[in-house]
C-alpha atoms as a PDB file:
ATOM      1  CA  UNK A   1     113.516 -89.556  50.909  1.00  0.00           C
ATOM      2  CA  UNK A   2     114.869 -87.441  53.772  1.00  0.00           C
ATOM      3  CA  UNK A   3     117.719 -84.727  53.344  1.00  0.00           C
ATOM      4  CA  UNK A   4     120.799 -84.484  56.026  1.00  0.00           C
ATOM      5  CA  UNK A   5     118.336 -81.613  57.851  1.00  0.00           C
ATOM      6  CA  UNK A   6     115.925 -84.420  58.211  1.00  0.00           C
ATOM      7  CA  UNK A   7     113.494 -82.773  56.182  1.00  0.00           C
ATOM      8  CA  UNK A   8     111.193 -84.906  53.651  1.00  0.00           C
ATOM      9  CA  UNK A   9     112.007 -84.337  50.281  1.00  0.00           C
ATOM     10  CA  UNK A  10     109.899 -85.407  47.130  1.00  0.00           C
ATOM     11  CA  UNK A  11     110.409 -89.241  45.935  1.00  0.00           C
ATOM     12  CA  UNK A  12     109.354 -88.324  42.261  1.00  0.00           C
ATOM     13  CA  UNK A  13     112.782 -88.472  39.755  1.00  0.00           C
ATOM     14  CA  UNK A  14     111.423 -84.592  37.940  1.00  0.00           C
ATOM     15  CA  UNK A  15     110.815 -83.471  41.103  1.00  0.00           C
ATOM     16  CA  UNK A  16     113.484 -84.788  43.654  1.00  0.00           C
ATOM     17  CA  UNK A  17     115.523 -81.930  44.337  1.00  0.00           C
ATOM     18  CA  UNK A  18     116.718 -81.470  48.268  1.00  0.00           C
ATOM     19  CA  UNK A  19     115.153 -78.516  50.151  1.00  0.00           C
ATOM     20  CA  UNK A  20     117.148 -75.161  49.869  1.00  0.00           C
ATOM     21  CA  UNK A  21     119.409 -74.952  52.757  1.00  0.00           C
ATOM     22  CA  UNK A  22     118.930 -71.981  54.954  1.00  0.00           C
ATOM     23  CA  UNK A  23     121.105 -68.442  56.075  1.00  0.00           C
ATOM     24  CA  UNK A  24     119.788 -70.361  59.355  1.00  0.00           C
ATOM     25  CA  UNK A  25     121.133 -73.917  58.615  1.00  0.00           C
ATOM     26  CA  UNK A  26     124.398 -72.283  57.163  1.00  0.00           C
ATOM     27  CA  UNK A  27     124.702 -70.682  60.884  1.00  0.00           C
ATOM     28  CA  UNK A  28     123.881 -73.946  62.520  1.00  0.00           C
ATOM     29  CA  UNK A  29     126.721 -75.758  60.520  1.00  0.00           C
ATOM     30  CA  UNK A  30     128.630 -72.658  61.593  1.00  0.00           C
ATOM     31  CA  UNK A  31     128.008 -73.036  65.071  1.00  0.00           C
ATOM     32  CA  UNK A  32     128.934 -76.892  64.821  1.00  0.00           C
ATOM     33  CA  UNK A  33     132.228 -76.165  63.253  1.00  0.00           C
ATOM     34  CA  UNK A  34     133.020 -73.346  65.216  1.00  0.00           C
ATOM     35  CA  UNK A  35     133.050 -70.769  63.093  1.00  0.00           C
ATOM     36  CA  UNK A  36     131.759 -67.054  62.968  1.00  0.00           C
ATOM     37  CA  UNK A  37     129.708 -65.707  60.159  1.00  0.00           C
ATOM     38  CA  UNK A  38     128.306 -62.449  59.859  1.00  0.00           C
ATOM     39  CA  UNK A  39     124.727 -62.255  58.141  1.00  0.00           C
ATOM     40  CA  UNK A  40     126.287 -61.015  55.095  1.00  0.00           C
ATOM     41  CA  UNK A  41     128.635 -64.369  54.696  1.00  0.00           C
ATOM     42  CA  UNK A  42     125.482 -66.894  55.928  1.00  0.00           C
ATOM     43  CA  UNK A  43     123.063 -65.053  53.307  1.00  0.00           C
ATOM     44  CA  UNK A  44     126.028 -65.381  51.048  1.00  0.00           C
ATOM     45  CA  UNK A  45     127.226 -69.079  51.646  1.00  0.00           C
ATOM     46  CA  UNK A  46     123.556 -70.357  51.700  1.00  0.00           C
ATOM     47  CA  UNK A  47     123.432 -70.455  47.724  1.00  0.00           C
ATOM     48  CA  UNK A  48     126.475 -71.699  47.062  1.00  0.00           C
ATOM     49  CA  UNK A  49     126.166 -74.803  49.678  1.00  0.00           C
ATOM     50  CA  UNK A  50     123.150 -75.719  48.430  1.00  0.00           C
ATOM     51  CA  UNK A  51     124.675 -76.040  44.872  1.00  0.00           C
ATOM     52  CA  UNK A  52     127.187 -78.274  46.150  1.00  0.00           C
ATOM     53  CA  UNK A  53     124.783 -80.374  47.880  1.00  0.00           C
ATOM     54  CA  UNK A  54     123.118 -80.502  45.173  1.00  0.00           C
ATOM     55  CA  UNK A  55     125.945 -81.332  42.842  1.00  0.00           C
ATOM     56  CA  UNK A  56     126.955 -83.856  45.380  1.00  0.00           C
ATOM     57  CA  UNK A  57     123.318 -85.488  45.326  1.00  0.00           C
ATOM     58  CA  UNK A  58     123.564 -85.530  41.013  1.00  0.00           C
ATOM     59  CA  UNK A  59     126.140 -87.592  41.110  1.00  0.00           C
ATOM     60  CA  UNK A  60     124.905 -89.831  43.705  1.00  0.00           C
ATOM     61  CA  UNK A  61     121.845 -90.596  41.461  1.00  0.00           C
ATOM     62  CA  UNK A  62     124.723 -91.968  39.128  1.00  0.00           C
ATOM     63  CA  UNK A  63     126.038 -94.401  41.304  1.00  0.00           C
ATOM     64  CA  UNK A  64     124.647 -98.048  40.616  1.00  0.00           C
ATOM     65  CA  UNK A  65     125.900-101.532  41.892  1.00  0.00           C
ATOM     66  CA  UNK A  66     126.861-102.651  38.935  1.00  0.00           C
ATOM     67  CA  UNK A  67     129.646-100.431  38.578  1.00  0.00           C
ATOM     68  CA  UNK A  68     132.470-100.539  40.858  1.00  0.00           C
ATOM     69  CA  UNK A  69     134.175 -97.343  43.184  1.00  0.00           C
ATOM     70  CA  UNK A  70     137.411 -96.197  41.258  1.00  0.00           C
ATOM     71  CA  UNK A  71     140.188 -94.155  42.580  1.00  0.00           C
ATOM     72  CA  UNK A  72     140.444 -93.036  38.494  1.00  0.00           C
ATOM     73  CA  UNK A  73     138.411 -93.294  35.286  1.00  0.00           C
ATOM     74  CA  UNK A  74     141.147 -94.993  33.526  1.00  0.00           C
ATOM     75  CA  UNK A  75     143.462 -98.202  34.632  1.00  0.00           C
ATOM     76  CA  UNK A  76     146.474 -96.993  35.696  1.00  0.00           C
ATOM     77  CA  UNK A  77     149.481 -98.971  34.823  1.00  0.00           C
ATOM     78  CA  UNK A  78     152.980 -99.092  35.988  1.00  0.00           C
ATOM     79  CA  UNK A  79     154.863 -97.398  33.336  1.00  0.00           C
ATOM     80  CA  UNK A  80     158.566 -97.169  35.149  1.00  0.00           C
ATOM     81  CA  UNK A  81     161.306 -99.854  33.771  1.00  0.00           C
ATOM     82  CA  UNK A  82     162.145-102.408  35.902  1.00  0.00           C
ATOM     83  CA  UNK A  83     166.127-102.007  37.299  1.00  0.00           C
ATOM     84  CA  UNK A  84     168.325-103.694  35.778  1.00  0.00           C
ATOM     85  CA  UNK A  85     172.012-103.430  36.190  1.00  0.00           C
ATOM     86  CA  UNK A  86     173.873-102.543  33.059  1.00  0.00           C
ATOM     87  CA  UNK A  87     176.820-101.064  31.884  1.00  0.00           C
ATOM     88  CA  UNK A  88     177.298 -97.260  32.519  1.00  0.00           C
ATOM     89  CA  UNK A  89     180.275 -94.416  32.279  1.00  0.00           C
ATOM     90  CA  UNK A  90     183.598 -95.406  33.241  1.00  0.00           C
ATOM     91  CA  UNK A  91     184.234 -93.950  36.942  1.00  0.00           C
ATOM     92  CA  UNK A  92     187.632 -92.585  35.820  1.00  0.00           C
ATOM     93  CA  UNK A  93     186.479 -90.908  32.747  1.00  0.00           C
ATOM     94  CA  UNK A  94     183.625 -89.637  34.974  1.00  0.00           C
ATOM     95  CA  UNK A  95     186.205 -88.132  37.613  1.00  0.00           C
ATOM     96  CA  UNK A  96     189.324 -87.425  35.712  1.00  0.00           C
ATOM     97  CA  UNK A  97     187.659 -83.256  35.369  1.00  0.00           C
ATOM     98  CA  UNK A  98     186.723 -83.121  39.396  1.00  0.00           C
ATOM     99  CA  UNK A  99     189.126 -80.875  41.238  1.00  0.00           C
ATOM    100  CA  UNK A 100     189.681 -83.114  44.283  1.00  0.00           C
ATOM    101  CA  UNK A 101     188.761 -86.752  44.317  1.00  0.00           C
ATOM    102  CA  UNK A 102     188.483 -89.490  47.828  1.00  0.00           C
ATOM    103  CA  UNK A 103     187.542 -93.257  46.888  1.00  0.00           C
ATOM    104  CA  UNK A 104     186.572 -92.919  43.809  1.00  0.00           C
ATOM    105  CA  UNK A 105     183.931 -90.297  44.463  1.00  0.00           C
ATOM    106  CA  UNK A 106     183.813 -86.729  44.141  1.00  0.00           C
ATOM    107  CA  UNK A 107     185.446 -84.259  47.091  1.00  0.00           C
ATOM    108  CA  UNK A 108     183.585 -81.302  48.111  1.00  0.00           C
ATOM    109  CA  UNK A 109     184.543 -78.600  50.798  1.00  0.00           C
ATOM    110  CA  UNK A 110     182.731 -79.572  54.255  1.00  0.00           C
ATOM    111  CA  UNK A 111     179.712 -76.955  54.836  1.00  0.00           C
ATOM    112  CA  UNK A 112     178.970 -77.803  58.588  1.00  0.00           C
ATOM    113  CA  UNK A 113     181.281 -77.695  61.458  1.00  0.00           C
ATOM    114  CA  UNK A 114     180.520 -80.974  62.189  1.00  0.00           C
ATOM    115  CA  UNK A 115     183.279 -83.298  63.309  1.00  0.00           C
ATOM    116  CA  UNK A 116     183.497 -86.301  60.613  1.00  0.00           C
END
């Protein structure tokens, strides 16, 4: 099997592990996204890509055809009623508090000096 650095990695299941990326492959990946590192932030990086990769590789060993890609563990169902008219407050009883009331709806005091 061959790692994204095209190095050759052991085939055997105990021993397949990819190869431990580099200060120097951090600073390549770096270079390719355009980003500056100092030596203190490759030698620090280095470690924690690798356990990503790695991670990333751990679950990939999962992955069978047998079992379909999911967007989520569980079956997610609509759970939202579906709209239906029905009978609701009186719009007189609903208005007969507001202060200033226009066709049947509540008046408020324009905010913008925009022309209507």
């Amino acid at each position: 099997m061959w790692c994204c650095h095209g190095r050759r990695v052991a085939a055997d299941r105990e021993q397949e592990k990819l190869v431990a990326l580099t200060a120097q492959d951090v600073a390549r990946l770096a270079e390719l996204a355009r980003i500056d590192l100092s030596e203190e932030e490759l030698a620090r990086l280095a470690p924690q890509l690798d356990v990503i990769l790695n991670s990333v590789a751990s679950v990939a060993e999962v992955v069978s055809p047998d079992v379909p890609p999911t967007s989520h563990p569980v079956p997610l169902e609509n759970v939202f009623r579906a709209d239906e008219l029905r009978p609701s407050w009186p719009v007189e009883a609903m208005l007969a508090g507001a202060p200033a009331v226009e066709d049947n709806q509540f008046q408020v005091p324009r905010i913008l000096d925009e022309e209507a």
